[in-house]
Protein backbone atom coordinates (compact mmCIF):
# COMPACT_ATOMS: atom_id res chain seq x y z
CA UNK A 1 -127.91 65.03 -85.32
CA UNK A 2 -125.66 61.60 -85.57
CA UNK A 3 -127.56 61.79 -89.54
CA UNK A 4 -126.56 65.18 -90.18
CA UNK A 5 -122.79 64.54 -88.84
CA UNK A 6 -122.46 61.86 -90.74
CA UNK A 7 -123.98 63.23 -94.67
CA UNK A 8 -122.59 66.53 -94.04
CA UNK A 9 -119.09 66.20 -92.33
CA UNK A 10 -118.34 62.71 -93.22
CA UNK A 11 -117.98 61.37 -89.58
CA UNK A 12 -117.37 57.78 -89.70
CA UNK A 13 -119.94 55.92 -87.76
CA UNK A 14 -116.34 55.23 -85.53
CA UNK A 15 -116.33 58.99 -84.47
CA UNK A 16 -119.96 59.67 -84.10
CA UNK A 17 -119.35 59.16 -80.06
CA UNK A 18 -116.63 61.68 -79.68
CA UNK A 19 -118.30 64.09 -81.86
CA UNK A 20 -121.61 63.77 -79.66
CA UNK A 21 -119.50 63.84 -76.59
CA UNK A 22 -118.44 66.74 -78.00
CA UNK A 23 -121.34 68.17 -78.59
CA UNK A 24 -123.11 67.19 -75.33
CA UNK A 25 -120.11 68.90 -73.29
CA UNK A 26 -121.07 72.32 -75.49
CA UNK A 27 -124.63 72.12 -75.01
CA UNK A 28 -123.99 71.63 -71.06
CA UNK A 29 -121.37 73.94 -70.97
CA UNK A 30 -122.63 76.75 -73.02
CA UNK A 31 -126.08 78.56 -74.52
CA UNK A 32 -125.77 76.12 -77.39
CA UNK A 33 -128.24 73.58 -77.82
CA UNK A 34 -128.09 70.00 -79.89
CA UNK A 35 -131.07 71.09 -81.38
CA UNK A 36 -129.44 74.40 -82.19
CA UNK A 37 -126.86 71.87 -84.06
CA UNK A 38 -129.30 70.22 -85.30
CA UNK A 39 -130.75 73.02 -87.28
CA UNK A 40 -127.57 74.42 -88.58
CA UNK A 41 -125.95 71.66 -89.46
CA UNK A 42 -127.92 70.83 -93.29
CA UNK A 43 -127.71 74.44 -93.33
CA UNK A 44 -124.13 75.50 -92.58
CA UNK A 45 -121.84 72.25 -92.55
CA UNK A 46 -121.22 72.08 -96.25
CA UNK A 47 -119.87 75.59 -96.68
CA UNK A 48 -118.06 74.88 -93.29
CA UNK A 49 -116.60 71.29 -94.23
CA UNK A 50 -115.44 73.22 -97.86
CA UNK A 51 -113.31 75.98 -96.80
CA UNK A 52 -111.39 72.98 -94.34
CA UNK A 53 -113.84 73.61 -91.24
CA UNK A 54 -115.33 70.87 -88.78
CA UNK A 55 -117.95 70.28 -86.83
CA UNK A 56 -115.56 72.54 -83.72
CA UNK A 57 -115.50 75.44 -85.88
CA UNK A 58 -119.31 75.10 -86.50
CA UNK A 59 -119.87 75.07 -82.92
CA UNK A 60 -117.46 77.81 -82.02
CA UNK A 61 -118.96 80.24 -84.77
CA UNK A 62 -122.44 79.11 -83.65
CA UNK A 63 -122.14 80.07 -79.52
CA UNK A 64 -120.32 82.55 -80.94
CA UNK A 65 -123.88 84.26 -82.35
CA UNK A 66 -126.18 82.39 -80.24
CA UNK A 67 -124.53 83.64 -77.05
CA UNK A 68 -125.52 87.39 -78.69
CA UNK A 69 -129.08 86.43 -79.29
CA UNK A 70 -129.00 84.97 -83.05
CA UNK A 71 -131.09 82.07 -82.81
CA UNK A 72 -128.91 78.68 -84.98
CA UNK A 73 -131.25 79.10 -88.49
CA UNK A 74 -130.27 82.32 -88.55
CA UNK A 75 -126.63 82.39 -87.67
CA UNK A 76 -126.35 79.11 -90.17
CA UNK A 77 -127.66 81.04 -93.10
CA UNK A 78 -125.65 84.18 -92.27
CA UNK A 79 -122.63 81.87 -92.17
CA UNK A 80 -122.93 80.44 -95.14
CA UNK A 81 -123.24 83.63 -96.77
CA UNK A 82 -120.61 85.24 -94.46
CA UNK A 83 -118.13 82.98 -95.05
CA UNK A 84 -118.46 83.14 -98.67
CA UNK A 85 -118.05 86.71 -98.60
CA UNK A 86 -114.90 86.37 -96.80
CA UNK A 87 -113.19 84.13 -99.06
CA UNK A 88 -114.29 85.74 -102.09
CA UNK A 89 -114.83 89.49 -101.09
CA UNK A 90 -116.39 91.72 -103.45
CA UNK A 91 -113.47 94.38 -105.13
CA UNK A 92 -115.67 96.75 -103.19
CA UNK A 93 -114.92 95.15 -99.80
CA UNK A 94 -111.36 94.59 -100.50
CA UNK A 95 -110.57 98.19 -101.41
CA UNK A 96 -112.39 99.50 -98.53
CA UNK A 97 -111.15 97.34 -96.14
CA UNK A 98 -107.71 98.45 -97.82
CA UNK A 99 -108.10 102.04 -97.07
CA UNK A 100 -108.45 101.77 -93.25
CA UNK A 101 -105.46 99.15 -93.71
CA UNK A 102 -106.91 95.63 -93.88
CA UNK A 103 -105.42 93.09 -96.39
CA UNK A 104 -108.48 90.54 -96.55
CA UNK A 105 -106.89 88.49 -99.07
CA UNK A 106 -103.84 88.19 -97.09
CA UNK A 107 -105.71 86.83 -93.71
CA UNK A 108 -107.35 83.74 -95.82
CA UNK A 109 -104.63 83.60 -97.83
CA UNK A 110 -102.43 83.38 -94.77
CA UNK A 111 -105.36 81.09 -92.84
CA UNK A 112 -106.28 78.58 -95.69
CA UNK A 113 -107.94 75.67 -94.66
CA UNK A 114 -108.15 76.96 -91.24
CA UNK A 115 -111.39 78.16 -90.99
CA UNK A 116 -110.96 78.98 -87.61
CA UNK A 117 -108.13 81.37 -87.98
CA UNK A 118 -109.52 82.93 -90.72
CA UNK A 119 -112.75 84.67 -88.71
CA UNK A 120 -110.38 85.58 -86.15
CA UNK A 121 -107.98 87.13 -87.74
CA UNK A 122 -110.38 89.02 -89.58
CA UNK A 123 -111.97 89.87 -86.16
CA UNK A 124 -108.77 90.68 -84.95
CA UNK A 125 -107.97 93.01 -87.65
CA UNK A 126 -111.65 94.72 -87.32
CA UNK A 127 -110.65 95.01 -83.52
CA UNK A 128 -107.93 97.81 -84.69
CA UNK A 129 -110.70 100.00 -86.37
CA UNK A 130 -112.41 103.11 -84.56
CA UNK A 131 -116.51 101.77 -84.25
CA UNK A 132 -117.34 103.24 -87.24
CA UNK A 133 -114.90 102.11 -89.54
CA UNK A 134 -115.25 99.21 -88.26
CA UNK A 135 -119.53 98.95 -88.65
CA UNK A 136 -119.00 100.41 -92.40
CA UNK A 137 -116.14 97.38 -92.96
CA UNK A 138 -118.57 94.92 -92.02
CA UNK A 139 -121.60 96.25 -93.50
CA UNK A 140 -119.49 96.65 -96.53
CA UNK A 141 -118.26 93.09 -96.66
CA UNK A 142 -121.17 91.49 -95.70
CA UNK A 143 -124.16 93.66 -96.72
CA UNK A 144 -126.61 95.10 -94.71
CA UNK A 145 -129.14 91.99 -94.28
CA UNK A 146 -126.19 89.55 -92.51
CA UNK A 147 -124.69 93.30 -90.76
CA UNK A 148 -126.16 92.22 -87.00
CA UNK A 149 -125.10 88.48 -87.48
CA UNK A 150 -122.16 89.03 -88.51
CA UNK A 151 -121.13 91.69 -86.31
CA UNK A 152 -122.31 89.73 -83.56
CA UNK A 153 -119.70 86.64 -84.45
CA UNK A 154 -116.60 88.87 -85.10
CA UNK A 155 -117.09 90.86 -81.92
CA UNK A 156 -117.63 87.48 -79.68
CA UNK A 157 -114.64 85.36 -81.13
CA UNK A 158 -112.07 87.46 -80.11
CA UNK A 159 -113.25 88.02 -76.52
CA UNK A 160 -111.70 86.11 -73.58
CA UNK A 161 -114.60 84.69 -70.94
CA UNK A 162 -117.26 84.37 -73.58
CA UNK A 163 -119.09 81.14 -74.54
CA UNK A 164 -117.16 81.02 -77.43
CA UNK A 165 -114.32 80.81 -75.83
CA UNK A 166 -115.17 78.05 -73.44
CA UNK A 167 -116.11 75.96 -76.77
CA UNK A 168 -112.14 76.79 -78.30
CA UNK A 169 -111.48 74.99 -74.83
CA UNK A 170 -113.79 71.95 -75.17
CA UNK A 171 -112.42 71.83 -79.06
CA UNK A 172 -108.71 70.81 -77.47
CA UNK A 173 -110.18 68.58 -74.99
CA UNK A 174 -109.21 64.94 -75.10
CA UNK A 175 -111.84 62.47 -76.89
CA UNK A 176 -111.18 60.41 -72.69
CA UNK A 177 -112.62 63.99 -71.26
CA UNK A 178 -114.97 64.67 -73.04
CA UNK A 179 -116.25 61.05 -72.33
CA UNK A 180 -115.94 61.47 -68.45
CA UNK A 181 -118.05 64.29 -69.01
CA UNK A 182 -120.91 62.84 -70.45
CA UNK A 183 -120.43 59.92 -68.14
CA UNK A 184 -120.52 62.43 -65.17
CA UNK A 185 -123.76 64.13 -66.69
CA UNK A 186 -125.36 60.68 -67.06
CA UNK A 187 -124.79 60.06 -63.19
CA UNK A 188 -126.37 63.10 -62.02
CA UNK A 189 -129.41 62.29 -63.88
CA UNK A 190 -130.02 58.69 -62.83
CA UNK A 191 -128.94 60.04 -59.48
CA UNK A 192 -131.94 62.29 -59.80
């Protein structure tokens, strides 16, 4: 993991603790494993890191799926294919989305470099469409292969109480917390 931070986000060795702290507080906290980070990390960081996300967003976008059963090789892949549709939707996608009143262009334009922002205000905007408008905007941006993946991250970003949600709240904890945390964790074990 401290490897893959390091080639693909370009963590300074100086960071690698809070970013595992980070990390350690999401896997205890959430369905998310290190090994789930592990796995997406060669896969999905340099895509992530390119379009001005961080190892946070990766996380986020990660519970996100994994917390609706996509296991992390396959929500990495449909990420990096999912968020290159979104930044560069097909003419297809953008007139569609269009018709039922979705300006994709505008939400990344609006959101760039904020990776975060960007999936959920697309998510929000998807949240204004009837079901099946909605399933045929998706499908239609992001093709039928990355449909259940994909579906599965915009629908659990926008919800309060989710998994996802708790990791937006670990994300804007301080480095000091996120510390005690681990410190904590480490107790109970030797305690055990």
């Amino acid at each position: 993991t401290t490897i893959s931070l390091t080639n693909a986000f370009g963590i300074a060795t100086t960071q690698l603790s809070d970013k595992i702290n980070y990390l350690n507080a999401v896997e205890n906290q959430t369905v998310l494993s290190i090994d789930d980070m592990t796995t997406a990390i060669p896969k999905a960081a340099p895509i992530v890191k390119q379009l001005g996300g961080n190892v946070e967003d990766l996380a986020f976008m990660l519970t996100a799926m994994k917390e609706g059963g996509v296991n992390a090789s396959e929500g990495a892949n449909a990420l990096k294919s999912g968020l290159s549709s979104l930044i560069n939707p097909s003419k297809k996608a953008s007139d569609m989305l269009a018709s039922v009143g979705i300006n994709i262009r505008d939400i990344v334009d609006k959101n760039k470099g904020d990776l975060k922002a960007t999936v959920i205000g697309f998510a929000n905007a998807l949240d204004t469409l009837a079901p099946l408008d909605r399933a045929r905007a998706i499908e239609t941006m992001f093709g039928k292969f990355q449909f259940a993946r994909i579906s599965t991250l915009l629908q659990n970003v926008t919800q309060s109480g989710t998994q996802a949600a708790k990791v937006l709240d670990l994300a804007n904890s301080s480095a000091s917390d996120l510390a005690n945390l681990s410190k904590q964790e480490l107790g109970v074990t030797a305690n055990s």
